[in-house]
Protein backbone atom coordinates (compact mmCIF):
# COMPACT_ATOMS: atom_id res chain seq x y z
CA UNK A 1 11.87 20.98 0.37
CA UNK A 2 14.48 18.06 0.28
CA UNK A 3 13.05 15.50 2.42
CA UNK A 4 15.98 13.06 2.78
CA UNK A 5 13.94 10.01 3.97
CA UNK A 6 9.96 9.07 5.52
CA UNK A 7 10.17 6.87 8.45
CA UNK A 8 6.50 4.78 9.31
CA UNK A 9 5.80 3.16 12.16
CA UNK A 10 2.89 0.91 13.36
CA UNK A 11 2.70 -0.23 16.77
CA UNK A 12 -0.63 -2.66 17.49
CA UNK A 13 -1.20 -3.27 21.04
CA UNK A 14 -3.18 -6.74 21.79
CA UNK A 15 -2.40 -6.81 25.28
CA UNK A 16 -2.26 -4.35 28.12
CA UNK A 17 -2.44 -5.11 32.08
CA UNK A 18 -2.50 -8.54 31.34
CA UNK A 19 -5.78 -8.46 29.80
CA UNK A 20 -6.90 -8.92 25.64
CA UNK A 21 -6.74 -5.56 23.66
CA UNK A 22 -10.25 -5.99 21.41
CA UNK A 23 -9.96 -4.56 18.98
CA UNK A 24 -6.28 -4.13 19.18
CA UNK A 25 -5.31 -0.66 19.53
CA UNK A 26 -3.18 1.02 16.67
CA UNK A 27 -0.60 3.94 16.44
CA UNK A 28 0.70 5.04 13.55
CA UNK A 29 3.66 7.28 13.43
CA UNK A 30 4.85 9.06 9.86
CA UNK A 31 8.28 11.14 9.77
CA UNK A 32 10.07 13.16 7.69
CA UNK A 33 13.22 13.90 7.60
CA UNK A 34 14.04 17.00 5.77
CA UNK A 35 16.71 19.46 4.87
CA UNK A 36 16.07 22.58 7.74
CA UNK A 37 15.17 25.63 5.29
CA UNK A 38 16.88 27.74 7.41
CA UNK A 39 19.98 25.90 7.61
CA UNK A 40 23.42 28.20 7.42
CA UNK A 41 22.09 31.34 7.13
CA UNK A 42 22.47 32.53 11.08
CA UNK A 43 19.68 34.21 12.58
CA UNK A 44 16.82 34.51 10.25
CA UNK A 45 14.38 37.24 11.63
CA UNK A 46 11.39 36.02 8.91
CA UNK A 47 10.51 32.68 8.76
CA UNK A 48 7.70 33.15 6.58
CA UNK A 49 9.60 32.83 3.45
CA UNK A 50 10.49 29.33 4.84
CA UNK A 51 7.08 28.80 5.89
CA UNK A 52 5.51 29.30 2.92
CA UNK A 53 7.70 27.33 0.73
CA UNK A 54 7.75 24.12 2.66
CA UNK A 55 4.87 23.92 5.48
CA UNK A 56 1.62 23.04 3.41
CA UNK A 57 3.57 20.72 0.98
CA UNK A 58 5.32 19.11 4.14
CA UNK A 59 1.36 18.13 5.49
CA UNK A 60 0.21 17.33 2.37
CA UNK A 61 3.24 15.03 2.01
CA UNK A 62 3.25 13.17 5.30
CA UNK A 63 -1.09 13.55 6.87
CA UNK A 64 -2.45 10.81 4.24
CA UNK A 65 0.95 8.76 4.83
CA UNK A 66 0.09 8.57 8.75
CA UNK A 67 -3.74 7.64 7.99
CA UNK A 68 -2.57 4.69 5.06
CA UNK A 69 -0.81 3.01 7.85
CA UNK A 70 -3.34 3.43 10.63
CA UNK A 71 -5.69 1.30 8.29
CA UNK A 72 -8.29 2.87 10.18
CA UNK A 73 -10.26 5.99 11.41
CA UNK A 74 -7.91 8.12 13.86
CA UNK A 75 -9.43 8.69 17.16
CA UNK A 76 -6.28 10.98 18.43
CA UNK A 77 -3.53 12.43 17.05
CA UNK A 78 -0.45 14.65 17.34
CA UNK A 79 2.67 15.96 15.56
CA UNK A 80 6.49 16.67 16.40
CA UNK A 81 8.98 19.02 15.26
CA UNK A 82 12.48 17.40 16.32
CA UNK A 83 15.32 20.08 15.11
CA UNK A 84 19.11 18.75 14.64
CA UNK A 85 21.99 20.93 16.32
CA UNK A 86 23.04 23.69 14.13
CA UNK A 87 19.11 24.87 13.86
CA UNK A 88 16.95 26.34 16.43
CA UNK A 89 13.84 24.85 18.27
CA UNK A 90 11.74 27.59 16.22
CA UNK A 91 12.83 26.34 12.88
CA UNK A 92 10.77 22.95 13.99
CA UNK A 93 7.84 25.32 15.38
CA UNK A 94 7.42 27.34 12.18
CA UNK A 95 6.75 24.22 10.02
CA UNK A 96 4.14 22.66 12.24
CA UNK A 97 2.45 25.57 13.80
CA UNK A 98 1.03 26.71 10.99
CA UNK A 99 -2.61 25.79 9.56
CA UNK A 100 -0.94 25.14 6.54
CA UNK A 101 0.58 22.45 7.66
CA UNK A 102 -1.76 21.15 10.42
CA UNK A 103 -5.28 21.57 7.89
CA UNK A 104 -3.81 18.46 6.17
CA UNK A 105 -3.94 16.37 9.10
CA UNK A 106 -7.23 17.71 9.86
CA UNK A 107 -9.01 17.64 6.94
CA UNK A 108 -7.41 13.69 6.96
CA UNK A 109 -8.31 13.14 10.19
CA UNK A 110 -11.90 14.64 10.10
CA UNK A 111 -10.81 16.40 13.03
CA UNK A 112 -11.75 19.76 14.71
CA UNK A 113 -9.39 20.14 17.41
CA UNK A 114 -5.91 21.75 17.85
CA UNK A 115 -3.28 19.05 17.51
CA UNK A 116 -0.87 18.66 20.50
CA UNK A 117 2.82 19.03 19.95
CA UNK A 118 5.99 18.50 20.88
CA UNK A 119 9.53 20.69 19.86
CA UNK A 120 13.16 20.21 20.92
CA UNK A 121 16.57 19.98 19.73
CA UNK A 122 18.72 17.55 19.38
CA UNK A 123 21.31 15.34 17.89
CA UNK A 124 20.59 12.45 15.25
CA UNK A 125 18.98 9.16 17.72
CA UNK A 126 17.28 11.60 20.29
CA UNK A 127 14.30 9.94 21.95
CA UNK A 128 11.02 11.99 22.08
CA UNK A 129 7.38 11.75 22.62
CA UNK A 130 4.45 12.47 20.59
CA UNK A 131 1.41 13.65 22.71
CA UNK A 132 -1.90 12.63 21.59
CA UNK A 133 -5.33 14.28 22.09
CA UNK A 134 -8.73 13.09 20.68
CA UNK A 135 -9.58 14.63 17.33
CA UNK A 136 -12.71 16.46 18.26
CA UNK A 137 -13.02 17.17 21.64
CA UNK A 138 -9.43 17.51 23.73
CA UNK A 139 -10.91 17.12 27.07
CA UNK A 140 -11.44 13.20 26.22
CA UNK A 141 -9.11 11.93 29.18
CA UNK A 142 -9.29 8.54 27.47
CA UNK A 143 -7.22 9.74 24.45
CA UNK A 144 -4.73 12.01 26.52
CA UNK A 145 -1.66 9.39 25.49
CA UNK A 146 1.76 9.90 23.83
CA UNK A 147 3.80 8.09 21.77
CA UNK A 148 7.58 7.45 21.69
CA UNK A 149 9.32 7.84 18.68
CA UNK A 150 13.14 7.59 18.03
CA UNK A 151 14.93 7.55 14.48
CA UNK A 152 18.28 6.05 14.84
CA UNK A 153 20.40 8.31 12.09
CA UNK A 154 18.11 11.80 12.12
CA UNK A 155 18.22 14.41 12.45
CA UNK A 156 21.69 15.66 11.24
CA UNK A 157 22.86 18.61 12.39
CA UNK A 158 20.83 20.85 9.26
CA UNK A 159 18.11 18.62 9.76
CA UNK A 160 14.25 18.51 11.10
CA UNK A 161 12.46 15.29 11.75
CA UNK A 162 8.42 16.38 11.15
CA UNK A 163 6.43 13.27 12.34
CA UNK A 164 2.76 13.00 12.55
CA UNK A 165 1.54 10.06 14.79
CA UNK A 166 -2.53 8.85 14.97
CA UNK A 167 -3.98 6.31 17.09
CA UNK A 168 -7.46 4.28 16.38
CA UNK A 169 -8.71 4.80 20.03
CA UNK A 170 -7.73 5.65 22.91
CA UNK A 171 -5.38 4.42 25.74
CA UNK A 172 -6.04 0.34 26.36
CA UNK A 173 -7.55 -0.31 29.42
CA UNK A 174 -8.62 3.22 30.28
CA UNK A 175 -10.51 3.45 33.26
CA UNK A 176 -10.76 7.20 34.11
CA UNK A 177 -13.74 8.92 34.98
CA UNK A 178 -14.86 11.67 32.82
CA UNK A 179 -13.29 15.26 33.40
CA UNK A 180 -16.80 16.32 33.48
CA UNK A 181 -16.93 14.43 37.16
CA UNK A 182 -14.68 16.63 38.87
CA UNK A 183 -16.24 20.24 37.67
């Protein structure tokens, strides 16, 4: 795996609806830009090979990085898959829809739950969103939140941008009921 560069980033939110943010509410965002294993070689009918070589050290690489810059406890988090141009939108899938990349973040986390996702293509500067569920129980409304990520020079063309993104709560100011309320 030739990871090219890690991009962190920690947004803090102190204010929301013109009201105080106590404690202030904290994102943190990890990616990593990395050569796409499949890269130049056309259609590759097994991505296992690929898998296998690059998924579990990708999540060991990048889950502890996201949870360092949190500073604190996740409440919700997420990953992305962002593929450059000359790969396909599976290439990002294989890596992060796989437990061994995802059983880093969740062992990390101390989480139970599936983590939400987001794939797409696109060229180096593409804007996308990181969904975020809670860690243990998906069905948390309060935690249902995303996160908007955007790395100016990535990917390239051969490249995939792997992010993992955690938050310390969930959305400021939340004030919907339980799903429980409408079952």
């Amino acid at each position: 795996m030739n990871v090219r560069k890690i991009v962190t980033v920690v947004e803090e939110i102190r204010s929301e609806g013109g009201r105080p943010v106590s404690p202030p509410a904290k994102v943190a965002i990890v990616a990593a830009v990395i050569d796409n294993p499949w890269a130049g070689q056309g259609f590759v009918e097994d991505l296992g090979p690929g898998i296998d070589e690059n998924a579990s050290d990708l999540g060991a690489l990048i889950a502890p990085l996201v949870i360092e810059a949190l500073e604190e406890e996740p409440e919700a988090y997420g990953k992305a898959a962002i593929v450059g141009l000359d790969g396909e939108i599976e290439h990002g899938s294989a890596l992060i829809h796989t437990l061994k990349f995802g059983d880093h973040f969740r062992k990390a986390a101390n989480a139970t739950t599936l983590l939400p996702a987001v794939e797409k293509r696109g060229p180096a500067g593409v804007l996308f969103d990181i969904p975020l569920k809670h860690i243990t129980d998906a069905t948390i409304r309060s935690h249902h939140q995303t996160v908007e990520v955007r790395i100016p020079d990535a990917p390239h063309p051969g490249e995939i941008v792997v992010a993992l993104a955690a938050a310390s709560q969930g959305r400021p100011q939340q004030r919907l009921a339980a799903l429980s309320t409408e079952q």
